[in-house]
Structures are given as C-alpha cells and as structure tokens.
Protein backbone atom coordinates (compact mmCIF):
# COMPACT_ATOMS: atom_id res chain seq x y z
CA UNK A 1 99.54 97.92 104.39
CA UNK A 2 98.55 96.54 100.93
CA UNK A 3 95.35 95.32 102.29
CA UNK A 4 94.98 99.04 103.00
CA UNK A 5 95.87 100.44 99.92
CA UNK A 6 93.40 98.13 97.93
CA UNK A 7 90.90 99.38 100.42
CA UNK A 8 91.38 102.58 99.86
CA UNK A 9 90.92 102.79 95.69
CA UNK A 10 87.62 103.15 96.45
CA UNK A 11 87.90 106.34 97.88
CA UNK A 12 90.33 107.45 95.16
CA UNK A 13 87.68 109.95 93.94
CA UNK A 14 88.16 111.79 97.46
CA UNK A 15 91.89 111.01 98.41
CA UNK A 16 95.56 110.71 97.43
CA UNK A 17 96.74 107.74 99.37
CA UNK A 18 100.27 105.73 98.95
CA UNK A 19 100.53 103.15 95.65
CA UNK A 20 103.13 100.67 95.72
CA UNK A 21 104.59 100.67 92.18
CA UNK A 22 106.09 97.99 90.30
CA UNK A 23 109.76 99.08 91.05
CA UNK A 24 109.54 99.81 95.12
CA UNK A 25 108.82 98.02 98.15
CA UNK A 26 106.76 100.35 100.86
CA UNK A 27 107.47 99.45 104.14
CA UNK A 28 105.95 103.03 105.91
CA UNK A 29 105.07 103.72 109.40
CA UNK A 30 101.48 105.49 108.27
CA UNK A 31 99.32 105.35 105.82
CA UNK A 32 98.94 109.09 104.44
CA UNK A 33 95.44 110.29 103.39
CA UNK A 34 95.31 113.68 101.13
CA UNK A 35 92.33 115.39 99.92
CA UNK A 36 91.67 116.06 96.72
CA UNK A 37 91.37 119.58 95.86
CA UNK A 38 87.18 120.60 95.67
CA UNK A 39 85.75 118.67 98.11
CA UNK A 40 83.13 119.50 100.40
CA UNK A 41 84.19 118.99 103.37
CA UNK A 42 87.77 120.30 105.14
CA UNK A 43 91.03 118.19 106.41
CA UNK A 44 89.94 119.13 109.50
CA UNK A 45 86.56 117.67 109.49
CA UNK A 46 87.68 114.44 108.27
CA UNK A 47 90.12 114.47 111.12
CA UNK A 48 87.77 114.71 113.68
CA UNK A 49 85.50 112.36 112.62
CA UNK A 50 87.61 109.78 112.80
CA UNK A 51 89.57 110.90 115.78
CA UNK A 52 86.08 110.98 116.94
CA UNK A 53 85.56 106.73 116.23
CA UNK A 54 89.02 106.19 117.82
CA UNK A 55 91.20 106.45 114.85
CA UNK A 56 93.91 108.50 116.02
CA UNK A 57 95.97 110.47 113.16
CA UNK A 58 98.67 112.89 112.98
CA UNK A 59 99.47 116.10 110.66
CA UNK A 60 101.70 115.28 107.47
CA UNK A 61 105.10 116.87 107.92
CA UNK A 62 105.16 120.75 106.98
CA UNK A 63 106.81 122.04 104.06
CA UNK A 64 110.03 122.47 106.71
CA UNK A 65 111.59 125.82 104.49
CA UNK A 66 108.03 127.61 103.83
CA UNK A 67 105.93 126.72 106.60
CA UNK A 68 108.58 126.31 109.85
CA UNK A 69 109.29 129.73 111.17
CA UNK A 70 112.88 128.11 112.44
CA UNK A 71 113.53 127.69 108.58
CA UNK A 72 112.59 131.36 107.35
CA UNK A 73 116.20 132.32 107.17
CA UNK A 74 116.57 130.44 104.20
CA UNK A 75 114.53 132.71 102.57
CA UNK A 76 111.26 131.02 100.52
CA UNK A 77 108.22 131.82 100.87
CA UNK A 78 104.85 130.20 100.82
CA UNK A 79 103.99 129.13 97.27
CA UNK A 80 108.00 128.00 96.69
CA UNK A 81 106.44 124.17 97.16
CA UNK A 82 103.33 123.92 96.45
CA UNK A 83 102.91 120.32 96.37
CA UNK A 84 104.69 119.33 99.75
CA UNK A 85 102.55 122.68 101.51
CA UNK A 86 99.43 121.35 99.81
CA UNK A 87 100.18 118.04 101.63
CA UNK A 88 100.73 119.55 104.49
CA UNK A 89 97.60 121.41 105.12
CA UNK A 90 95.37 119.35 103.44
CA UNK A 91 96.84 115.58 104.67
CA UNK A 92 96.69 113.57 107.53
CA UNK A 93 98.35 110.11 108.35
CA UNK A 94 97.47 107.24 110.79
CA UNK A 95 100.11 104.98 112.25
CA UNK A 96 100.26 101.68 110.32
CA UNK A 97 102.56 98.55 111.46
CA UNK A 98 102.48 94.99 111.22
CA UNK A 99 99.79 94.18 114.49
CA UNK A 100 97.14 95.91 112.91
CA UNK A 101 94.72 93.51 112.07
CA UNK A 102 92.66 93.53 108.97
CA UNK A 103 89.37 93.39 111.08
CA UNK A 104 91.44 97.05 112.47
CA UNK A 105 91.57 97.99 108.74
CA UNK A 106 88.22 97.23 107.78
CA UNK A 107 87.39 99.20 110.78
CA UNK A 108 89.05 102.16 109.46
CA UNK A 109 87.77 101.64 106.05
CA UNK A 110 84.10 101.87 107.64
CA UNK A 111 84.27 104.79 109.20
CA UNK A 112 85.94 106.87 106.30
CA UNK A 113 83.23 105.37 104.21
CA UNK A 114 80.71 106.27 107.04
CA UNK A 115 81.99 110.28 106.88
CA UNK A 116 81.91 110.35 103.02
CA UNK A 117 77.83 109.31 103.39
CA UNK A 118 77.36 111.77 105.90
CA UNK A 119 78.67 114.34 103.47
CA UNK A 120 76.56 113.14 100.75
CA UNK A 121 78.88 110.92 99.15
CA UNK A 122 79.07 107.29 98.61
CA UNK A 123 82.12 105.97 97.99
C-alpha cells in the first residue's frame, strides 16, 4: 500500500490518491484514485482503460443523503456535499490487500502512466 502511494506522487498532477500522515496508520481495502478537476479526459475513460488491461475497479461510495434516492427523505439536495459527491462521480478505487505483489503494482502504475501518454500527458 505504501509502495503504492509513493508510486502514485507522480501522478499527483492528475489525481487525489490516499497519504498516510504522520499521526495515522492506513490499513484500507483499496486504493482510491480521484481526478483532479480540468483534466482532459473523464472518470469514465480512465476506468475503462484500465478495466480494459485487467485492472478491475469499483465506484467510490455515493454521497449516501444527496445522491441515494432511498436517502431523499432526509431532505438535501445535490450541492449539500460537495466534496464527498465530487468523489463520487469523479473517483474510482481498486482493491488493495497484502498478496498484491509489487511486480502487480508496478503493473498498475504502467498502465495509468500508459493512459496519461495516450492523452498527451507524461506523467
């Protein structure tokens, strides 16, 4: 996981990812990976790239009282979180535990460098 999150400072230009700070241990089931607002290219397309190399991701959770119809009796509306709904639609996650290998992480690391090129970035 912290191999990861060194990894991924080269990307910071492009992503929000986790940081483990000097006061917490992480010890998370994924690795989240948020875009940073301007980019030119969608959540969406990132997603299916590397779904598309065998990197399998999931959704970040939904903003549960603004963006889960279930929850509408509570009575917010979109725009009452705007951090956790920006998360939401513009984050994904991959799974992350301890059998991942780093050859698996460098793996990852390649292809999300790979998409950046082919979007005319370098990372």
């Amino acid at each position: 996981m912290l191999y990861l999150i060194g990894q991924f400072r080269r990307f910071d230009k492009f992503f929000i990812t986790l940081k483990e700070e000097s006061f917490e241990k992480l010890g998370p089931h994924a690795f989240s990976i948020i875009l940073r607002p301007g980019l030119n290219f969608t959540k969406d397309e990132f997603v299916a790239y590397i779904e598309s190399r065998g990197i399998d991701s999931r959704n970040l959770f939904y903003s549960m009282p603004t963006q889960c119809p279930s929850y509408a009796f509570l009575g917010y509306k979109l725009g009452s979180f705007p951090e956790a709904e920006y998360c939401s639609d513009h984050g994904t996650h991959i799974g992350i535990h301890q059998d991942i290998g780093v050859g698996q992480l460098d793996y990852v690391v390649e292809a999300v460098e790979q998409f950046l090129i082919s979007k005319g970035h370098s990372s």
